[in-house]
N, C-alpha and C. Protein backbone atom coordinates (compact mmCIF):
# COMPACT_ATOMS: atom_id res chain seq x y z
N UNK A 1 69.62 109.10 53.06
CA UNK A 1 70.94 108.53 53.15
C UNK A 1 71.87 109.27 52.19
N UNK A 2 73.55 109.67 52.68
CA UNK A 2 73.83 110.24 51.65
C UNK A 2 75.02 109.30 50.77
N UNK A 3 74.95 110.28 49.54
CA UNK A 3 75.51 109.37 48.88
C UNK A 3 77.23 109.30 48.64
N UNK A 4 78.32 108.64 47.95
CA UNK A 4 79.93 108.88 48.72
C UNK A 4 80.03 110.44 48.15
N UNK A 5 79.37 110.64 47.44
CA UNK A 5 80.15 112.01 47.39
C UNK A 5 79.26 113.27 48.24
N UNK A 6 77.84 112.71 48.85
CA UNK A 6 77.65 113.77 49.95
C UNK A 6 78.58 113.54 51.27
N UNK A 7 79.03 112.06 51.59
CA UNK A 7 79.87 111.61 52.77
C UNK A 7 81.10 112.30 52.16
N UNK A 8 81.71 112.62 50.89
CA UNK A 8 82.99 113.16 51.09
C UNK A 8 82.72 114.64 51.42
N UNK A 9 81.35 115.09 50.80
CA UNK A 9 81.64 116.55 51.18
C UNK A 9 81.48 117.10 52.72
N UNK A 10 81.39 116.19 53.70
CA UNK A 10 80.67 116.24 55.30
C UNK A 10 81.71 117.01 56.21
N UNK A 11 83.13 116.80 55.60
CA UNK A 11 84.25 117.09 56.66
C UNK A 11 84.84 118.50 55.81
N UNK A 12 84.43 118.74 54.36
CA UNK A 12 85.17 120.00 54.07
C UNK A 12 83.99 121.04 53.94
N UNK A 13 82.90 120.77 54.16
CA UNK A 13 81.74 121.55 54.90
C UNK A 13 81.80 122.03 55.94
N UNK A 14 82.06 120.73 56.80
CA UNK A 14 82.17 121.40 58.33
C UNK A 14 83.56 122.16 58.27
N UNK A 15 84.38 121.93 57.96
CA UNK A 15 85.79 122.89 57.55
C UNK A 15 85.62 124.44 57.42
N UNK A 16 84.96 124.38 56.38
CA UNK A 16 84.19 125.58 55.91
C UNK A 16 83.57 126.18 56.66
N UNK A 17 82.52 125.92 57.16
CA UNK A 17 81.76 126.39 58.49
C UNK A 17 82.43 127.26 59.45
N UNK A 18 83.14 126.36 60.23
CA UNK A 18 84.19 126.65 61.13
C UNK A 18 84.90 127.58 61.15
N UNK A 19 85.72 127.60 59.69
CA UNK A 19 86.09 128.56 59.28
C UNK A 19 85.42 130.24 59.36
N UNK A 20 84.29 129.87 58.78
CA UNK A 20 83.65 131.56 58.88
C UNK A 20 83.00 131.48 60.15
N UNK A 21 83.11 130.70 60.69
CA UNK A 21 82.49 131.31 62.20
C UNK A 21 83.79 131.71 62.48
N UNK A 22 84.67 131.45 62.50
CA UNK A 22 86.10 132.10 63.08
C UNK A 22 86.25 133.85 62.82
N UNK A 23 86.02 133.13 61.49
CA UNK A 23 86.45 134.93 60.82
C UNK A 23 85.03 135.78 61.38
N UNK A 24 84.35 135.44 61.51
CA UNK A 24 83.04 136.61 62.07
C UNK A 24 83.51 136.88 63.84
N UNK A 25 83.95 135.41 64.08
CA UNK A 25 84.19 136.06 66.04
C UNK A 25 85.21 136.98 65.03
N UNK A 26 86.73 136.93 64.75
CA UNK A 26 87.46 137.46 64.86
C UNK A 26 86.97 138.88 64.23
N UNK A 27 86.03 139.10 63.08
CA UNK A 27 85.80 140.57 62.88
C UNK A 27 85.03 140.85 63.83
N UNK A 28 83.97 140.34 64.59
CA UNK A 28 83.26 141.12 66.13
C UNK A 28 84.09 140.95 66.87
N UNK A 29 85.48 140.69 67.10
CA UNK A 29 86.05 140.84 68.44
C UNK A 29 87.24 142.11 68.03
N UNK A 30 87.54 142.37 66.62
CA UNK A 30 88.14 143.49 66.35
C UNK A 30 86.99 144.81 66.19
N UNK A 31 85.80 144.40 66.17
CA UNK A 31 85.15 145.65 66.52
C UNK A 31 84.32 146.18 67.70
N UNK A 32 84.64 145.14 68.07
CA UNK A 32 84.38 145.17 70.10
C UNK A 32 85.69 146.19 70.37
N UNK A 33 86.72 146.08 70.09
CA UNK A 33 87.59 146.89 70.37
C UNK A 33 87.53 148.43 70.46
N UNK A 34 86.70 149.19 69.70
CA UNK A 34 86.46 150.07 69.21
C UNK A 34 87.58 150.75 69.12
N UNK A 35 87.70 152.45 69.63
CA UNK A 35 88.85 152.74 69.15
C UNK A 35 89.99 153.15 70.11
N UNK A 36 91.01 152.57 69.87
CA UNK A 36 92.13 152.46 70.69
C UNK A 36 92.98 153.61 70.79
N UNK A 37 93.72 153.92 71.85
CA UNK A 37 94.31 154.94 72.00
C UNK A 37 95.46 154.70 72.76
N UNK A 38 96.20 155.60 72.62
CA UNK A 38 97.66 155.42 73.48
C UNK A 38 98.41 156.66 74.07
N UNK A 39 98.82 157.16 75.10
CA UNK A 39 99.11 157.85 76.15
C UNK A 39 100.78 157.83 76.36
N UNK A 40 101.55 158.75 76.12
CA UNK A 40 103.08 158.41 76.35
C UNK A 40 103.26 159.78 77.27
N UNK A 41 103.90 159.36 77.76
CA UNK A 41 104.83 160.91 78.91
C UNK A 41 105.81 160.69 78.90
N UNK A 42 106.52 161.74 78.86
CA UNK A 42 108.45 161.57 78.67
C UNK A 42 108.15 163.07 79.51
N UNK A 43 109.66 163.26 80.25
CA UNK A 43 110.79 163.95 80.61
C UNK A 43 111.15 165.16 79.58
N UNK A 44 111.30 166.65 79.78
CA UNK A 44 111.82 166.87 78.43
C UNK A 44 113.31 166.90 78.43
N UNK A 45 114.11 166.21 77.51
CA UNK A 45 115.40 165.83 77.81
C UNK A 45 115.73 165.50 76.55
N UNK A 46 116.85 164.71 76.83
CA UNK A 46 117.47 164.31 75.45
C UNK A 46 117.00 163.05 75.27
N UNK A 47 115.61 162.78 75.44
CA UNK A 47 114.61 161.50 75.68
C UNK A 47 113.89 161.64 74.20
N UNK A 48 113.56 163.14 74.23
CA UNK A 48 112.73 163.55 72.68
C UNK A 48 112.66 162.87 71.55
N UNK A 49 113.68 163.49 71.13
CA UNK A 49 114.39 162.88 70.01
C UNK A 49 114.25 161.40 69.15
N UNK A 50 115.07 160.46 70.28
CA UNK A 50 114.51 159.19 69.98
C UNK A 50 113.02 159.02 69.91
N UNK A 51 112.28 159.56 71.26
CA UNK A 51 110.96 159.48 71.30
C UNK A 51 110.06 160.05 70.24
N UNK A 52 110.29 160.79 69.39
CA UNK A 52 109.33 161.14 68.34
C UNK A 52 109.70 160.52 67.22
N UNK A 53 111.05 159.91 67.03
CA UNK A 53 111.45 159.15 65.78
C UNK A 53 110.62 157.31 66.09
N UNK A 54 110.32 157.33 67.45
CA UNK A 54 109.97 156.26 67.60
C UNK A 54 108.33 156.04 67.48
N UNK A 55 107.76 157.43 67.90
CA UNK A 55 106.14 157.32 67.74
C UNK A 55 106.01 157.37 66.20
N UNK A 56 106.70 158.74 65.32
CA UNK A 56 106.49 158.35 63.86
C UNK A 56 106.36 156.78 63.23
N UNK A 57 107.59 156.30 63.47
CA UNK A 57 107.91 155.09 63.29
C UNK A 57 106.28 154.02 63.87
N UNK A 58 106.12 154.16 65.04
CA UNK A 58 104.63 153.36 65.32
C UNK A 58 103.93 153.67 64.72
N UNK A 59 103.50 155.04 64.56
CA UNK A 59 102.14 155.19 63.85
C UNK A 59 101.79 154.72 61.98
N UNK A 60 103.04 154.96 61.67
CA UNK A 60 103.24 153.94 60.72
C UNK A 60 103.08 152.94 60.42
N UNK A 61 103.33 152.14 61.32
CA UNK A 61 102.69 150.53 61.68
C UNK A 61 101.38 150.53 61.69
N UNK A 62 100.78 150.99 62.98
CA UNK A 62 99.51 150.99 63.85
C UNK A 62 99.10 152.29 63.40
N UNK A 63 98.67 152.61 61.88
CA UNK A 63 97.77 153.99 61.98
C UNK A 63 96.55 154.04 62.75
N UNK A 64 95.69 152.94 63.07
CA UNK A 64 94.13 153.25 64.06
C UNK A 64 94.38 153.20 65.44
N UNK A 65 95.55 153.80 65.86
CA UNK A 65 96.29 154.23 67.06
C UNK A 65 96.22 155.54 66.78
N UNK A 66 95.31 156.44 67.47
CA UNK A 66 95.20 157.54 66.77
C UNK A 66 96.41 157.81 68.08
C-alpha cells in the first residue's frame, strides 16, 4: 500500500515518464529523417540575384539542408 507521499508522487512520475517517452519518439523521428536535401531551379534572369540572397539567407537557418 502506498503511502501519501508515494500517492503524491504517482501523477508527477507518470508526468515524467511521458515526458521522455516523448522526447525519445521525437529524437527517433528526427533521425528517421536522415539527411535532407533540397533541389531549386530558376530561369537565368534577373531571378538570381534575389535567389542566392535568399538560399544564403536559408542555409543559415537550416544548415543540415545541405
Amino acid at each position: 500500500m502506498l503511502t501519501e507521499a508515494g500517492t503524491a508522487l504517482i501523477e508527477p512520475a507518470r508526468t515524467a515518464v511521458r515526458s521522455l517517452e516523448t522526447a525519445r519518439a521525437d529524437v527517433a523521428a528526427e533521425h528517421e529523417l536522415g539527411e535532407v536535401g533540397l533541389d531549386i531551379a530558376a530561369m537565368p534572369s534577373q531571378v538570381v540575384e534575389p535567389l542566392t540572397t535568399m538560399i544564403r539567407a536559408s542555409s543559415t537557418r537550416c544548415p543540415w539542408v545541405p
